[in-house]
Protein backbone atom coordinates (compact mmCIF):
# COMPACT_ATOMS: atom_id res chain seq x y z
CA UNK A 1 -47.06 17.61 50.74
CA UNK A 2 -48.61 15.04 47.96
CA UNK A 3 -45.62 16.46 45.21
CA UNK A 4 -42.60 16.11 48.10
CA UNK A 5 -43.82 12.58 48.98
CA UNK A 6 -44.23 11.12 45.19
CA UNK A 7 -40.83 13.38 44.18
CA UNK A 8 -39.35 11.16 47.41
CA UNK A 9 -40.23 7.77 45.84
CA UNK A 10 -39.44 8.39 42.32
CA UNK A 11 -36.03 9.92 43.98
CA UNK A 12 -35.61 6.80 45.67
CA UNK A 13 -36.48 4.49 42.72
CA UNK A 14 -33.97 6.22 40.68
CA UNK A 15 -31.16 5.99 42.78
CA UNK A 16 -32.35 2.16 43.41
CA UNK A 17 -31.87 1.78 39.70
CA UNK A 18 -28.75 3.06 39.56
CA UNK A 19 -26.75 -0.57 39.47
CA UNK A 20 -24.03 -2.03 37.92
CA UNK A 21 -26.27 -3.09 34.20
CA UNK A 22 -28.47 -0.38 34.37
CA UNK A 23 -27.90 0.69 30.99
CA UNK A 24 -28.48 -1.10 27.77
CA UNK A 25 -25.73 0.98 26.09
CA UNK A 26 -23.16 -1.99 27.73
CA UNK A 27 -22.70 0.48 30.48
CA UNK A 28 -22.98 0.37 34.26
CA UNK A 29 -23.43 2.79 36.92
CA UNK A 30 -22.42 3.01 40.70
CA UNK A 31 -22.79 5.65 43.31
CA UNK A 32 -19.54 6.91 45.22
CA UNK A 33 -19.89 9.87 47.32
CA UNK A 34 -23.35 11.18 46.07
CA UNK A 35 -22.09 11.44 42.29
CA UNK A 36 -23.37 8.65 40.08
CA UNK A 37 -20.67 7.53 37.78
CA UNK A 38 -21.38 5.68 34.31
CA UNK A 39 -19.11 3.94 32.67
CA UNK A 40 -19.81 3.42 28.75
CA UNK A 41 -18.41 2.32 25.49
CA UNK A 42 -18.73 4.29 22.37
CA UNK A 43 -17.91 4.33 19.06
CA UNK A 44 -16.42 8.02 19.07
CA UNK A 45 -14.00 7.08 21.30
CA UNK A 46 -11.56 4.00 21.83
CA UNK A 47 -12.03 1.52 25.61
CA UNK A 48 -14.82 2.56 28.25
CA UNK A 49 -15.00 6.41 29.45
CA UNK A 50 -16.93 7.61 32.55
CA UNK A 51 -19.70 9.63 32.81
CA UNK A 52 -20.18 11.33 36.51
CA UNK A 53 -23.75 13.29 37.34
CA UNK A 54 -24.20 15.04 40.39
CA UNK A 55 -27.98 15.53 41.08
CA UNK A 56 -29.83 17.84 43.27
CA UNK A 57 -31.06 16.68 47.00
CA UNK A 58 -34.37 17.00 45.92
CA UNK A 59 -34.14 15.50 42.40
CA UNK A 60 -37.30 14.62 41.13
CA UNK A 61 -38.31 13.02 37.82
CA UNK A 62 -41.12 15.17 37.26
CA UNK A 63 -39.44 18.03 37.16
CA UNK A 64 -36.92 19.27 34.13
CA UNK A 65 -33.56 20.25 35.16
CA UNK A 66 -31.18 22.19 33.04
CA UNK A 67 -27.72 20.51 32.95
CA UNK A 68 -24.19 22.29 33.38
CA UNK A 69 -21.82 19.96 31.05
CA UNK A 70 -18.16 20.77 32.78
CA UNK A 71 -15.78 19.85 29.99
CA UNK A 72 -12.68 18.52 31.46
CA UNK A 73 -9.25 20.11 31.13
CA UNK A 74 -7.52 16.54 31.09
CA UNK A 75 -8.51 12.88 30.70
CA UNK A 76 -8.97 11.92 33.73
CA UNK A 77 -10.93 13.88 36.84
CA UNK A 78 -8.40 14.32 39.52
CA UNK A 79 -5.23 15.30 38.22
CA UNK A 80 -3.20 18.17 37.93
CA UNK A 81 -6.04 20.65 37.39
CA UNK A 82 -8.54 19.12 39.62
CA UNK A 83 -11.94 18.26 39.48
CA UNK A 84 -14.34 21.03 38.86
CA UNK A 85 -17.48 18.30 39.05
CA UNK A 86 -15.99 18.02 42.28
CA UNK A 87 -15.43 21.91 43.18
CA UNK A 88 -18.70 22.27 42.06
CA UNK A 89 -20.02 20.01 44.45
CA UNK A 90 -18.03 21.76 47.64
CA UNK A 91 -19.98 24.84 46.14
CA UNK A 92 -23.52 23.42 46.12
CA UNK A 93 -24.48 24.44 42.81
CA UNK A 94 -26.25 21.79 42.29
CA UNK A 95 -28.88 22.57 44.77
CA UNK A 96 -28.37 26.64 44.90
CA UNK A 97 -29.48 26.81 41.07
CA UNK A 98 -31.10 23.31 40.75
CA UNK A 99 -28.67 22.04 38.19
CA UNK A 100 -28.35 18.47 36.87
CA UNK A 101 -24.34 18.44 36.75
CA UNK A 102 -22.46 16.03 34.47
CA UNK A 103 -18.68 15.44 33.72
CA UNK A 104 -17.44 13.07 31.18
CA UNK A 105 -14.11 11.58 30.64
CA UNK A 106 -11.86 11.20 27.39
CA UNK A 107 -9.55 8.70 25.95
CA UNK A 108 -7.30 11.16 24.72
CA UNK A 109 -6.38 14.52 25.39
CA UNK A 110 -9.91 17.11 25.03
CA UNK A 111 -9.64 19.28 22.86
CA UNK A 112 -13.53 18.97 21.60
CA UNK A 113 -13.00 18.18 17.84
CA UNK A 114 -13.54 15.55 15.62
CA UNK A 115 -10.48 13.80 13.82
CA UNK A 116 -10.30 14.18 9.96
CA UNK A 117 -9.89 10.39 9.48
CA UNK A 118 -10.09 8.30 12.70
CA UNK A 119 -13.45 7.65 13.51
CA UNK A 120 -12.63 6.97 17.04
CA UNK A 121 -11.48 10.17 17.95
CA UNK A 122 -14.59 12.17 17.47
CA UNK A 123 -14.92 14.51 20.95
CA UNK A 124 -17.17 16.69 19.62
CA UNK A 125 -19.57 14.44 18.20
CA UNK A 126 -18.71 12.37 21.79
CA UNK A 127 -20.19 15.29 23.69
CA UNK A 128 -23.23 15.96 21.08
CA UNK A 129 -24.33 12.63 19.81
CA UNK A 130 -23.73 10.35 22.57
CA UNK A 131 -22.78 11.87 26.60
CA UNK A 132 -26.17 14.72 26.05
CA UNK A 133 -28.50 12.07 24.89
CA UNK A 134 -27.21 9.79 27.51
CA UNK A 135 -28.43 11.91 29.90
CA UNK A 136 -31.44 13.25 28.38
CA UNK A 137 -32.75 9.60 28.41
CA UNK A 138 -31.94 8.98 32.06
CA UNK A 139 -32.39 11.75 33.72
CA UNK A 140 -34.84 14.57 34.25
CA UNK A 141 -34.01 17.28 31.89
CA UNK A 142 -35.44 20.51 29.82
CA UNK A 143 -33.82 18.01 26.83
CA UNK A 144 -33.54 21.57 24.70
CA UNK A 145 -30.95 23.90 23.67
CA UNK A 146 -31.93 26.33 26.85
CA UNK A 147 -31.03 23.19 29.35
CA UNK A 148 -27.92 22.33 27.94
CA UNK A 149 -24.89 24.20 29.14
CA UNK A 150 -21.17 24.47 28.38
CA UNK A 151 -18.94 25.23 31.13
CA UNK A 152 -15.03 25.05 31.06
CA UNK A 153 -11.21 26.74 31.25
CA UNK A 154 -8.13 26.60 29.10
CA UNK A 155 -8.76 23.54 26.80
CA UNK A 156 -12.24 23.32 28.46
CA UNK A 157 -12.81 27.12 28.24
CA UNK A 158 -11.33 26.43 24.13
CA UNK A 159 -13.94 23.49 24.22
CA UNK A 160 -17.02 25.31 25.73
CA UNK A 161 -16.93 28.13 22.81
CA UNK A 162 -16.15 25.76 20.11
CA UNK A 163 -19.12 23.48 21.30
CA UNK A 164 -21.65 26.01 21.21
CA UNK A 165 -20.35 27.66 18.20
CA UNK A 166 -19.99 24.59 15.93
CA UNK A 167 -23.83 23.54 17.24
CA UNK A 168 -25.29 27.22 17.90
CA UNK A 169 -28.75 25.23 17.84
CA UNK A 170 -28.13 22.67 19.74
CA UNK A 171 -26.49 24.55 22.82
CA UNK A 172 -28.06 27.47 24.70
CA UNK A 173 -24.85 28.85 26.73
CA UNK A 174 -21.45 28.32 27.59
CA UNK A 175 -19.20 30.46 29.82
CA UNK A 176 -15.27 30.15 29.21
CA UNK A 177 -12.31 31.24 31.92
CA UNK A 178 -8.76 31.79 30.84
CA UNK A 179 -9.06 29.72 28.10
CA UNK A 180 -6.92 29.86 24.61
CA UNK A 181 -9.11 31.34 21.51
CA UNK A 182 -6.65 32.08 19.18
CA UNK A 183 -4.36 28.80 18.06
CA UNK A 184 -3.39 28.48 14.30
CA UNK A 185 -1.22 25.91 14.78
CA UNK A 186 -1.26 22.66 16.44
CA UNK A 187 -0.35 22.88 20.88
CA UNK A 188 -0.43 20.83 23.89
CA UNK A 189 -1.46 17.12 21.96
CA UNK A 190 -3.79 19.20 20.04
CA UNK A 191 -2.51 16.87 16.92
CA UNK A 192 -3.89 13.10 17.91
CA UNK A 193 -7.53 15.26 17.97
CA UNK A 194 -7.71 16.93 14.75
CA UNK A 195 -5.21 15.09 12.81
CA UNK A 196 -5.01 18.20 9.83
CA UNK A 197 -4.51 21.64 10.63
CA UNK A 198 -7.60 22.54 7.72
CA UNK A 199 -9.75 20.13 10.58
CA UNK A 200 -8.73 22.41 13.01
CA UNK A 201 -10.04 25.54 11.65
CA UNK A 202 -13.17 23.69 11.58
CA UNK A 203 -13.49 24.30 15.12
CA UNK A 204 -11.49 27.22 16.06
CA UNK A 205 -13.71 29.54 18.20
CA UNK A 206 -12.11 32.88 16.39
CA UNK A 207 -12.81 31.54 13.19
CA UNK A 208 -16.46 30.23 13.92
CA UNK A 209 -17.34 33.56 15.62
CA UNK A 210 -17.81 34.98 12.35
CA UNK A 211 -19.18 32.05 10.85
CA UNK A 212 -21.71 31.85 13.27
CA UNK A 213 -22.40 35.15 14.48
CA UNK A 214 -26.13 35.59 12.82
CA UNK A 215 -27.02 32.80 16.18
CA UNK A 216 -25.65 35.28 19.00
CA UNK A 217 -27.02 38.35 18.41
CA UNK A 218 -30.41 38.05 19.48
CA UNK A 219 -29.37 37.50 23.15
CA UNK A 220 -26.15 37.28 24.84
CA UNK A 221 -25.24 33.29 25.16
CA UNK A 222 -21.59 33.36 26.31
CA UNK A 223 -19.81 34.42 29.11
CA UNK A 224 -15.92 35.10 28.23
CA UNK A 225 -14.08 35.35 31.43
CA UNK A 226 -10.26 35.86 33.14
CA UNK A 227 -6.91 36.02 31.39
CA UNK A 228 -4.04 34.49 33.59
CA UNK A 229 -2.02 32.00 31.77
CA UNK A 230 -3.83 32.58 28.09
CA UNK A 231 -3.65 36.39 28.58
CA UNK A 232 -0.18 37.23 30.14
CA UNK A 233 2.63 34.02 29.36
CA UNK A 234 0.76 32.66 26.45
CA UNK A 235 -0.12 34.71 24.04
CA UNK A 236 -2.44 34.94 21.25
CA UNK A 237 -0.12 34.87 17.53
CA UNK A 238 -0.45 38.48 17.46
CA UNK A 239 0.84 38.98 20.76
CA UNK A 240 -2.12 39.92 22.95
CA UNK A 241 -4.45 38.33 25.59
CA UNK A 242 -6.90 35.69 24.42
CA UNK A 243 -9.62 36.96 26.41
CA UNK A 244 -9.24 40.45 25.41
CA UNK A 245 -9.01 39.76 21.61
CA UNK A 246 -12.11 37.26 21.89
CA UNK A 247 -14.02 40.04 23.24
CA UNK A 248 -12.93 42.54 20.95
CA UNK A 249 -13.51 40.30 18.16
CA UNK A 250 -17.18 39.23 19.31
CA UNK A 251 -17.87 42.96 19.55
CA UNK A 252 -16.89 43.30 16.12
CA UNK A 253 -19.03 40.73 14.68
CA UNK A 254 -21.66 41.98 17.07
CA UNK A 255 -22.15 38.83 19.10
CA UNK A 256 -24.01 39.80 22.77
CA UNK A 257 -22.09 38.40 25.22
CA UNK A 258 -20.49 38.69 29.13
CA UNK A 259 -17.00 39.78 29.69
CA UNK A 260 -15.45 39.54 32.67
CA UNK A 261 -11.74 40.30 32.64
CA UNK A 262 -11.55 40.67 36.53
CA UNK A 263 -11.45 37.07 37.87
CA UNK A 264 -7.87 36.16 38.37
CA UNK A 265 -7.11 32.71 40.34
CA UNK A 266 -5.19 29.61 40.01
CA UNK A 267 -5.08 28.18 36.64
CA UNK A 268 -7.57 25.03 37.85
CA UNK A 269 -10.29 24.56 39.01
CA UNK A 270 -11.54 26.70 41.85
CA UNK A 271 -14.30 28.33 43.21
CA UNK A 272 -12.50 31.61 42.94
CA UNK A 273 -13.19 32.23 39.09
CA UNK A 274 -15.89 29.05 38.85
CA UNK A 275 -18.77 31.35 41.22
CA UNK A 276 -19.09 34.36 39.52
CA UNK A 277 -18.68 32.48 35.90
CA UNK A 278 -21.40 30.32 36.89
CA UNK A 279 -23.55 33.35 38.08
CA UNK A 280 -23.33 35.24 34.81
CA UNK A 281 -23.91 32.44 32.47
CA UNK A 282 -26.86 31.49 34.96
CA UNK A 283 -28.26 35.25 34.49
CA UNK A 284 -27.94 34.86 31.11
CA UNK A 285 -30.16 31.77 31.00
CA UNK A 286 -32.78 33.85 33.00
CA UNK A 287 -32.47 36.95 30.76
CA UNK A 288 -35.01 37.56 27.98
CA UNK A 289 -33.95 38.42 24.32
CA UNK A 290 -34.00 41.86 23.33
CA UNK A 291 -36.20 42.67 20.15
């Protein structure tokens, strides 16, 4: 009874704290519907972004959380994808697994990668160097790679494997759904983020696999999941399915991972393909190494 009644108070303080000037970053911070939303300047990216974190019921700041980082699809958080901070919420993850769960906003189209010349357009470093610590130094967390991770579809789903691949130490998991893996050429605004096509293949997930393989083979880290648009109407250059050349290629390089090729829903987010994704990368973060 002593732990629920101090984690009540500290829960209580926090949430008192969260106030417009809260942070000394030059952000503030207000509470709409149970999700605390930041809003914060930064030098990777140009005006002020938002920074939403949905908390357990029984948050307590003696406790370390793992957080589940949903990478957006689009700029903003209610658009033509939807929210998946949101779905999420509907879902109760955030209390079924006792996650810490954070989505951030963007300036320009995500695509997770840092331009070659405009150092206002870093996303990558945006999610690494500045949204992780941000939370890290508010909230509750594990603050190590085995707390942090990447969850996301199409762009997001590109972003998630990207993420973890380009930082293998700084990320412990990431589960992708329907998500391209396979782009050798610039798509969908992809230009504005990368600026060169050599910058791209600094982050391309196919080409980092085998970069960065010698990280994944201890333990499976990534769940690779669904091919509806990405696998059937848009195509990988060769002509296949994203999702079923990603897996075939992380087999090759012998990278331990999840694959899931059974989840077909709406191209958005919904709890349809989001559940069971979430499960397996959550088993995964319960699962020991093999030796």
């Amino acid at each position: 009874m002593k732990w629920i009644v101090t984690c009540s108070i500290l829960l209580v303080m926090a949430l008192g704290a969260r106030a417009p000037g809260l942070d000394t970053t030059g952000s503030t911070a207000t509470v709409r519907d149970g999700v605390t939303i930041h809003t914060v300047e930064t030098p990777y990216q140009k005006g002020r972004q938002e920074i939403r974190v949905l908390l357990p019921d029984d948050y307590c700041d003696e406790k370390p959380y793992a957080v589940l980082y949903v990478l957006p699809v689009e700029r903003g958080f209610e658009r033509k994808y939807g929210y998946g901070l949101g779905v999420f919420g509907q879902m109760n993850v955030h209390n079924r697994y006792g996650l810490i769960v954070v989505q951030m906003g963007f300036e320009k189209e995500p695509w997770f990668g840092d331009h070659a010349t405009d150092p206002q357009t870093r996303q990558a470093s945006y999610v690494k160097e500045f949204v992780v610590p941000f939370i890290e130094t508010r909230y509750a967390t594990m603050g190590r790679p085995e707390g942090r991770l990447l969850f996301g579809f199409s762009k997001s789903g590109w972003g998630a494997f990207s993420l973890i691949l380009t930082y293998p130490e700084f990320f412990g998991w990431a589960a992708s759904w329907d998500a391209p893996m396979f782009l050798t050429r610039f798509h969908y605004r992809m230009a504005p983020i990368y600026g060169t096509l050599e910058q791209l293949n600094a982050y391309r997930p196919d080409l980092l696999a085998s970069r960065r393989k010698a990280h994944f083979r201890k333990k499976a880290r990534l769940v690779l999941a669904g091919e509806r648009d990405w696998g059937k109407s848009i195509p990988t250059p060769h002509g296949g399915s994203h999702t079923v050349e990603m897996h075939k290629l992380l087999a090759r390089e012998g990278i331990r991972h999840v694959y899931i090729n059974s989840l077909n829903a709406p191209h958005r987010w919904h709890k349809a393909w989001m559940g069971p994704a979430l499960e397996a990368l959550m088993a995964l973060t319960q699962a020991k190494a093999s030796r």
